[in-house]
PDB file of N, CA and C in Angstrom:
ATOM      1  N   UNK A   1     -17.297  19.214   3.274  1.00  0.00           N
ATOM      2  CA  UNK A   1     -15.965  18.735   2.952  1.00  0.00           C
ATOM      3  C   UNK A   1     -15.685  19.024   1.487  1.00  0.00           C
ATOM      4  N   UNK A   2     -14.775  19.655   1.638  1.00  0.00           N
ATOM      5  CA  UNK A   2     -14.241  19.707  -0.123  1.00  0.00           C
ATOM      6  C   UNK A   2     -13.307  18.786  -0.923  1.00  0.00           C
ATOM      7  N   UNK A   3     -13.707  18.504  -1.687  1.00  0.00           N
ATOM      8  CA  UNK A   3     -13.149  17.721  -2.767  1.00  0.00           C
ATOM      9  C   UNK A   3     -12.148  18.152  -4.266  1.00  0.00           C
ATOM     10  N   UNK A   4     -12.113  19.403  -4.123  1.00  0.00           N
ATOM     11  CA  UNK A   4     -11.040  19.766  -4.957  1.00  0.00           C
ATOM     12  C   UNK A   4      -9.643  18.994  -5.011  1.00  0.00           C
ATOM     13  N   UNK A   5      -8.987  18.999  -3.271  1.00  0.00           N
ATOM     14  CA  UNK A   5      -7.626  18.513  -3.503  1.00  0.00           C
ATOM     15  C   UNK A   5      -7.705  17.239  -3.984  1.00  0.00           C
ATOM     16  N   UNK A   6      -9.233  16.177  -3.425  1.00  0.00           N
ATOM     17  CA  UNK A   6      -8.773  14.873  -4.076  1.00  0.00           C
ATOM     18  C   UNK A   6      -8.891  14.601  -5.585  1.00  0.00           C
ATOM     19  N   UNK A   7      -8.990  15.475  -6.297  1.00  0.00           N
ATOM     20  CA  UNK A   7      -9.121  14.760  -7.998  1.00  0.00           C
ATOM     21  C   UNK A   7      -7.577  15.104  -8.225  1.00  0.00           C
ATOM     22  N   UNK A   8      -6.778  16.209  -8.108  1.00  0.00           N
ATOM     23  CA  UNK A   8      -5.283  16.241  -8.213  1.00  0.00           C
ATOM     24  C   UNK A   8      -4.699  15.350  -8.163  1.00  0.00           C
ATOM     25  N   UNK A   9      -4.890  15.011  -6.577  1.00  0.00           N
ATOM     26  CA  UNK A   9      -4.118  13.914  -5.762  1.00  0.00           C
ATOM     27  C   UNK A   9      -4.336  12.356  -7.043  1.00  0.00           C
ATOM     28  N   UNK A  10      -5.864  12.224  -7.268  1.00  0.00           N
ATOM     29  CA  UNK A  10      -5.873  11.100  -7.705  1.00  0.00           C
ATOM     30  C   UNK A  10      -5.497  10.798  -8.982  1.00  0.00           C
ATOM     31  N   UNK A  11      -5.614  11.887 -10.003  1.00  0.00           N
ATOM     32  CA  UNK A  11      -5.038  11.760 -11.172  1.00  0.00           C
ATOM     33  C   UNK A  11      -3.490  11.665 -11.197  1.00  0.00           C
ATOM     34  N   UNK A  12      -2.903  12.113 -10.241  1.00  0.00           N
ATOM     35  CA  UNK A  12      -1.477  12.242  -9.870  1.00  0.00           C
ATOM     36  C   UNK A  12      -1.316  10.675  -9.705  1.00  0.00           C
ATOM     37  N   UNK A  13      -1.921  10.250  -8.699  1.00  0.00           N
ATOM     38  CA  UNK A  13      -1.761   9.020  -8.428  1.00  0.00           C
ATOM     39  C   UNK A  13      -2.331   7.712  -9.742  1.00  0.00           C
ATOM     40  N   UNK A  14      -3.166   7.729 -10.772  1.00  0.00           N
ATOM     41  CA  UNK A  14      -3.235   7.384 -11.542  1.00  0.00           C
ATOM     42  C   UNK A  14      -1.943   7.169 -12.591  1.00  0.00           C
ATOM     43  N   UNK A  15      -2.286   8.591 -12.991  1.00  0.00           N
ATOM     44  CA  UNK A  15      -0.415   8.791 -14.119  1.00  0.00           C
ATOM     45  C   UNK A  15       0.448   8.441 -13.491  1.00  0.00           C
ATOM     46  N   UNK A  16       1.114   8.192 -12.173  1.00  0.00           N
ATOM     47  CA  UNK A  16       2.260   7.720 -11.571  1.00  0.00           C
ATOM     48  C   UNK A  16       1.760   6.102 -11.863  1.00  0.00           C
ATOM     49  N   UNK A  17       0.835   5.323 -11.761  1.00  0.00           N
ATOM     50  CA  UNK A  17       0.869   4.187 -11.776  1.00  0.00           C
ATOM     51  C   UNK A  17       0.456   3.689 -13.818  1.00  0.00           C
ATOM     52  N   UNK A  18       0.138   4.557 -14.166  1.00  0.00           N
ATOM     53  CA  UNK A  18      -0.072   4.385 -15.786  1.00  0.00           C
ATOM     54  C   UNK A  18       1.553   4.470 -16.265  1.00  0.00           C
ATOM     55  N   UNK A  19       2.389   5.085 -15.657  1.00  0.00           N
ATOM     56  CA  UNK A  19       3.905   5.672 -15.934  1.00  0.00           C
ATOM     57  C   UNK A  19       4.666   4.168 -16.180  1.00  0.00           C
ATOM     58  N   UNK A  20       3.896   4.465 -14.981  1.00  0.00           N
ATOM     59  CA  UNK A  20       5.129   2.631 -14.119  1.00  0.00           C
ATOM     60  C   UNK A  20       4.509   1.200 -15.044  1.00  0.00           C
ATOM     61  N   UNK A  21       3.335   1.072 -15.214  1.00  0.00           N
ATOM     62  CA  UNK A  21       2.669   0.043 -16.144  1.00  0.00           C
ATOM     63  C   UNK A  21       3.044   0.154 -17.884  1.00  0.00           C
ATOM     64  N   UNK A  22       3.296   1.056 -18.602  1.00  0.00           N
ATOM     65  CA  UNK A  22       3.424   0.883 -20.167  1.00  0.00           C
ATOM     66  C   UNK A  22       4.385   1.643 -20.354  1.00  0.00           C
ATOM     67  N   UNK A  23       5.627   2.036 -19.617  1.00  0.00           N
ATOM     68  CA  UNK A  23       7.278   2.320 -19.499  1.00  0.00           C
ATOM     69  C   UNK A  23       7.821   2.116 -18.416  1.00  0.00           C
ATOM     70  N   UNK A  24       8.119   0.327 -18.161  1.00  0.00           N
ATOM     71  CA  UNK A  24       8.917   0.452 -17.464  1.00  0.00           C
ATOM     72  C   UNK A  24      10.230   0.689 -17.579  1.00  0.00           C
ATOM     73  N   UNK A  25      11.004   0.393 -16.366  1.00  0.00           N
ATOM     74  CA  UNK A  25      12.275   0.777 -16.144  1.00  0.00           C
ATOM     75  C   UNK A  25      13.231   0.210 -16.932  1.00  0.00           C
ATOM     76  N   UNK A  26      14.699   0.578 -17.664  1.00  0.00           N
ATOM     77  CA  UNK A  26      15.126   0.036 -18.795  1.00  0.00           C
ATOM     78  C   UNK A  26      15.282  -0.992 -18.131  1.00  0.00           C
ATOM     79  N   UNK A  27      15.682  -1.914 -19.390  1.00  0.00           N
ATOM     80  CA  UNK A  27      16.040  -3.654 -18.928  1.00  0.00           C
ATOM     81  C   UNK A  27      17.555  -3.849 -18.697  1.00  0.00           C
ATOM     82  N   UNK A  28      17.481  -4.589 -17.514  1.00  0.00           N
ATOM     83  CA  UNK A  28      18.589  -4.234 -16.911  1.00  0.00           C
ATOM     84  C   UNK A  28      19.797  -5.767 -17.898  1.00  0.00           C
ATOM     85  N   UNK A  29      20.301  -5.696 -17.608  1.00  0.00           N
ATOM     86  CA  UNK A  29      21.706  -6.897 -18.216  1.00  0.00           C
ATOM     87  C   UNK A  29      21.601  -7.973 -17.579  1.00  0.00           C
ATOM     88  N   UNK A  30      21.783  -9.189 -18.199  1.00  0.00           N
ATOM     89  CA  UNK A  30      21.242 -10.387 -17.945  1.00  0.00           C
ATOM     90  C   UNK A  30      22.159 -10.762 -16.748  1.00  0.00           C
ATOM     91  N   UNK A  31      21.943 -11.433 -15.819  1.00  0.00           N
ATOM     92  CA  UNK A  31      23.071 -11.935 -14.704  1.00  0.00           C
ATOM     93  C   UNK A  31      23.702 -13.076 -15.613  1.00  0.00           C
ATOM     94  N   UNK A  32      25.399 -12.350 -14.583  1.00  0.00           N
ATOM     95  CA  UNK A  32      26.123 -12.945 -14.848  1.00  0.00           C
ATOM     96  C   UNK A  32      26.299 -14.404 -14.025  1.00  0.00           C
ATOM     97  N   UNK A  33      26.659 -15.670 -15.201  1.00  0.00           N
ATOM     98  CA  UNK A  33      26.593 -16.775 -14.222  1.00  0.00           C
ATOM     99  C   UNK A  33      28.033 -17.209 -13.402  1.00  0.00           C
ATOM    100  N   UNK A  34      27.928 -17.906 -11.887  1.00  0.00           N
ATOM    101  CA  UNK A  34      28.506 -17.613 -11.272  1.00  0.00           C
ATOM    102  C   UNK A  34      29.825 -18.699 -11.965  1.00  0.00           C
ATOM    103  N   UNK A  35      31.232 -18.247 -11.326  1.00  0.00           N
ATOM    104  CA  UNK A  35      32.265 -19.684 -11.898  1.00  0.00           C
ATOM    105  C   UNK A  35      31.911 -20.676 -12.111  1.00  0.00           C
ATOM    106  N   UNK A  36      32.401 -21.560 -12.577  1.00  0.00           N
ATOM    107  CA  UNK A  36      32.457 -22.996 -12.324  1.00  0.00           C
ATOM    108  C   UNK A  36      32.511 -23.801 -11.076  1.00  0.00           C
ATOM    109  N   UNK A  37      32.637 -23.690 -10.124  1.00  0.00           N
ATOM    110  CA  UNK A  37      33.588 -24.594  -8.793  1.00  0.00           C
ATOM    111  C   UNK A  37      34.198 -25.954  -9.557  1.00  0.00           C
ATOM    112  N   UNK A  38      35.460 -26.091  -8.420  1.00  0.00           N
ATOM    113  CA  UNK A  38      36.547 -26.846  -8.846  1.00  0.00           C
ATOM    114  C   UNK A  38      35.910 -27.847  -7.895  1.00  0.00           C
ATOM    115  N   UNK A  39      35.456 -29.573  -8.157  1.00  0.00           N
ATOM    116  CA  UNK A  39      35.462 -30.025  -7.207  1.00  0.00           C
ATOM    117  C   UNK A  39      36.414 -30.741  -6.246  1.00  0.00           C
ATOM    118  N   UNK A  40      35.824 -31.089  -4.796  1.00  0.00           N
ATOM    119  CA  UNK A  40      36.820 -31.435  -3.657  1.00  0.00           C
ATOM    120  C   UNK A  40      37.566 -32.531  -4.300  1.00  0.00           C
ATOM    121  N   UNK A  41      39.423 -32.477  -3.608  1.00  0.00           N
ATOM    122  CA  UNK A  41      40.162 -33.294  -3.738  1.00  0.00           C
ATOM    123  C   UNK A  41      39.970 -34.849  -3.238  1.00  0.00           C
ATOM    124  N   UNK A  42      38.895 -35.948  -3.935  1.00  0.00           N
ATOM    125  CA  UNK A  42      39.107 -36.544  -3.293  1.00  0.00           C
ATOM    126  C   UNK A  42      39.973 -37.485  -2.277  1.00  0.00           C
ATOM    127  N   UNK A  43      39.531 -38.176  -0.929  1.00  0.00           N
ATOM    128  CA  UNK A  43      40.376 -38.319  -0.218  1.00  0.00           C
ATOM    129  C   UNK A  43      40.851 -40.066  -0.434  1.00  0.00           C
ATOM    130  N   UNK A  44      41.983 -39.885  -0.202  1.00  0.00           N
ATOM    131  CA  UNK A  44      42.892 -41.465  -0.186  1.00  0.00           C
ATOM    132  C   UNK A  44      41.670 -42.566   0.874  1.00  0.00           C
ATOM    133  N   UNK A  45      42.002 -43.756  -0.246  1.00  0.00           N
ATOM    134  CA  UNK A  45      40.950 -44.666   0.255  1.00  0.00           C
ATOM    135  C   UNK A  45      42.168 -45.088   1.528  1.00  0.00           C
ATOM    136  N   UNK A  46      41.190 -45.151   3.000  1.00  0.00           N
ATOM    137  CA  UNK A  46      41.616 -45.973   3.984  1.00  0.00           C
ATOM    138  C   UNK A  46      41.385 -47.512   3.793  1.00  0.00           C
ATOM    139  N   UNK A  47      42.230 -48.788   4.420  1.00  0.00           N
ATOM    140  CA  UNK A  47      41.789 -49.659   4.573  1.00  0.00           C
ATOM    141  C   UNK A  47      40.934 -50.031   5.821  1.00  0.00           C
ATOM    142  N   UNK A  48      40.240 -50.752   5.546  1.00  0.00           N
ATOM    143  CA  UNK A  48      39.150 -50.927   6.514  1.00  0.00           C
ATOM    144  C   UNK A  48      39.863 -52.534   7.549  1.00  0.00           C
ATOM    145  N   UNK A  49      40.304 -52.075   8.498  1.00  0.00           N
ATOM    146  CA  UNK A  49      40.493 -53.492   9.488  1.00  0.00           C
ATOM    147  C   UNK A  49      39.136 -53.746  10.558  1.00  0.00           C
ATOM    148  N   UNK A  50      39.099 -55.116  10.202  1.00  0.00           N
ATOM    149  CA  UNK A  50      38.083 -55.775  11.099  1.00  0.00           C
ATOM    150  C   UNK A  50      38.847 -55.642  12.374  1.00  0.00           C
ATOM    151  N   UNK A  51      37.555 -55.396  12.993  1.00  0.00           N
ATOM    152  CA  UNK A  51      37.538 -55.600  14.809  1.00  0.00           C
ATOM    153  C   UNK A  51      37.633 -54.718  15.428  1.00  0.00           C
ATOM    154  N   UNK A  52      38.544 -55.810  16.432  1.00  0.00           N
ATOM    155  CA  UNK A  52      39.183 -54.079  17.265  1.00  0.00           C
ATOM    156  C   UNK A  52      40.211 -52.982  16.849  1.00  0.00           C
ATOM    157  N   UNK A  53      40.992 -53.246  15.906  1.00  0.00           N
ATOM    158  CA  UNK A  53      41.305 -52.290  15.511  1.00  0.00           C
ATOM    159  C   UNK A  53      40.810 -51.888  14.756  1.00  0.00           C
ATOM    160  N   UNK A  54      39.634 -51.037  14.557  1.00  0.00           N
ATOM    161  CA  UNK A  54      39.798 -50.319  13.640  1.00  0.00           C
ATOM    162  C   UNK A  54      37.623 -49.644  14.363  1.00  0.00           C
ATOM    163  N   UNK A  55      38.078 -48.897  15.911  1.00  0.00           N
ATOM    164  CA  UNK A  55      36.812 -48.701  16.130  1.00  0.00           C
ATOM    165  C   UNK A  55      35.622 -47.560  15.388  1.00  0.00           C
ATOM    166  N   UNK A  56      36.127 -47.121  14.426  1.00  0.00           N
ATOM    167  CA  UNK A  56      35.346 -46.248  13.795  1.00  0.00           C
ATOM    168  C   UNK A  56      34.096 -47.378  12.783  1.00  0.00           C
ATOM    169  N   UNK A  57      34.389 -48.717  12.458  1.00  0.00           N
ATOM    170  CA  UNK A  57      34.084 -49.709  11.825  1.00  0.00           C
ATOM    171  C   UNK A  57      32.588 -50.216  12.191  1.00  0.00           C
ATOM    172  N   UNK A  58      31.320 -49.775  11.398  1.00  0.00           N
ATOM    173  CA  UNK A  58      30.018 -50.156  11.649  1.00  0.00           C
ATOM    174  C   UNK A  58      29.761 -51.340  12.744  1.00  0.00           C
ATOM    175  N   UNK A  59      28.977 -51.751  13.585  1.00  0.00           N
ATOM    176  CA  UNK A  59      29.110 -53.115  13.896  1.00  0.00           C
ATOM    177  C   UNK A  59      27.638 -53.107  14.013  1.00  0.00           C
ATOM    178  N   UNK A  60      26.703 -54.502  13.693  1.00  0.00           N
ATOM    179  CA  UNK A  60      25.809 -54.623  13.547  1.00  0.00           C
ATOM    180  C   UNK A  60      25.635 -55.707  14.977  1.00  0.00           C
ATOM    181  N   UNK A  61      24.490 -55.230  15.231  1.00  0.00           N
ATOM    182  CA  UNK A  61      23.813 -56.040  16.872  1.00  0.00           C
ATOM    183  C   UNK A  61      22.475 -56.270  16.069  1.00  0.00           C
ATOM    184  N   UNK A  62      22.299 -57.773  17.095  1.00  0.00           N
ATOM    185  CA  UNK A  62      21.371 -58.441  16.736  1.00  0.00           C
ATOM    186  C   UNK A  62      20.466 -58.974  18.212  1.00  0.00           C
ATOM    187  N   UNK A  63      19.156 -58.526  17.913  1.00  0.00           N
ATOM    188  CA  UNK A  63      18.649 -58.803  19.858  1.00  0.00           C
ATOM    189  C   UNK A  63      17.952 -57.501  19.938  1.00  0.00           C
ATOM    190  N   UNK A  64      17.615 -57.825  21.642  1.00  0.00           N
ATOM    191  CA  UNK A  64      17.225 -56.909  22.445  1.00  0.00           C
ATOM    192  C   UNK A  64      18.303 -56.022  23.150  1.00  0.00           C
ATOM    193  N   UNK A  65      18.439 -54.513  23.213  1.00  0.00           N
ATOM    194  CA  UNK A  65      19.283 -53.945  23.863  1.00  0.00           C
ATOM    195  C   UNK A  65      18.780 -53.081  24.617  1.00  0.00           C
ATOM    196  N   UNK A  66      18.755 -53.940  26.046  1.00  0.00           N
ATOM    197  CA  UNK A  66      18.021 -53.027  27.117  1.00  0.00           C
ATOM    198  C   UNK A  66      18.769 -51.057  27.363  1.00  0.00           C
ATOM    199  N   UNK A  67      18.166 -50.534  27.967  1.00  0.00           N
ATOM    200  CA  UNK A  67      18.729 -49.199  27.910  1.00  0.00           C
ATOM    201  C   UNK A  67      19.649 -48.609  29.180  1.00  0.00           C
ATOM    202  N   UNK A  68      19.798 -49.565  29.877  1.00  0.00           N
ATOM    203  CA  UNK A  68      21.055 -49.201  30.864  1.00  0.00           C
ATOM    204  C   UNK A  68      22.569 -49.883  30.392  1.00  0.00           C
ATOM    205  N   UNK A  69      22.313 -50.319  28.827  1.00  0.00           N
ATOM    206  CA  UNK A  69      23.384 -51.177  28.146  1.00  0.00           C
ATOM    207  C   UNK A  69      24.764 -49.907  27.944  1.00  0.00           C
ATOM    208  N   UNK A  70      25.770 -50.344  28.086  1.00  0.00           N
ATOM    209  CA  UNK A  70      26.794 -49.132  27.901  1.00  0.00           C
ATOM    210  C   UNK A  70      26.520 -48.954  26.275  1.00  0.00           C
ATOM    211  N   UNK A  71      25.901 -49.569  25.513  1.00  0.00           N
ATOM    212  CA  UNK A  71      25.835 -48.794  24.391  1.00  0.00           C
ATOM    213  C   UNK A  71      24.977 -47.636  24.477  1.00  0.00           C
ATOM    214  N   UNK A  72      24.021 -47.009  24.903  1.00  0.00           N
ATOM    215  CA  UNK A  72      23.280 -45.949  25.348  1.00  0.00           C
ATOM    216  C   UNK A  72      23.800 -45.189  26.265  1.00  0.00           C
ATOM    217  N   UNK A  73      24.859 -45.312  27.064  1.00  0.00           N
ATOM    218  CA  UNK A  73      25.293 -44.684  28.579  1.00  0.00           C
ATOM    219  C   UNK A  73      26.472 -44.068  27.538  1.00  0.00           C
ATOM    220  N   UNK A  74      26.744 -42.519  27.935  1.00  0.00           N
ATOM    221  CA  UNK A  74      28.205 -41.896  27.660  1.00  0.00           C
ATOM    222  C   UNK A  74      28.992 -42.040  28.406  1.00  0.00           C
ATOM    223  N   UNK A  75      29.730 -42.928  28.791  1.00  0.00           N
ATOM    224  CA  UNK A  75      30.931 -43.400  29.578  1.00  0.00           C
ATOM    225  C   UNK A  75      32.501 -42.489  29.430  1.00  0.00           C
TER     226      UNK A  75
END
């Protein structure tokens, strides 16, 4: 087996990586930073009505709530 082509090859491959190690590539321009963002419009305070009107309104349960309870069932 001859070994001529590999000392080419490898010095080739050396100086390509000596190239790239002590000149790299120019330095590129610092990034630019992005806008500001504007923040969201906040939204108008709702009043909060107790009870039934107003079913979006947390309600806290106290107990055991078996699991055929319509609170678990999608009706």
């Amino acid at each position: 087996m001859s070994s001529k082509p590999f000392f080419p090859l490898l010095i080739l491959l050396l100086a390509s990586l000596a190239c790239g190690l002590f000149s790299p590539a120019a330095p590129t321009a610092p990034p630019v930073p992005p806008p500001p963002t504007i923040p969201p419009t906040p939204l108008p305070p709702r009043p909060v009505e107790p009870g039934e009107a107003n079913p979006d309104e947390p309600v806290f349960i106290i107990g055991e709530i078996p699991y055929t309870s319509p609170f678990f069932l999608d009706t």
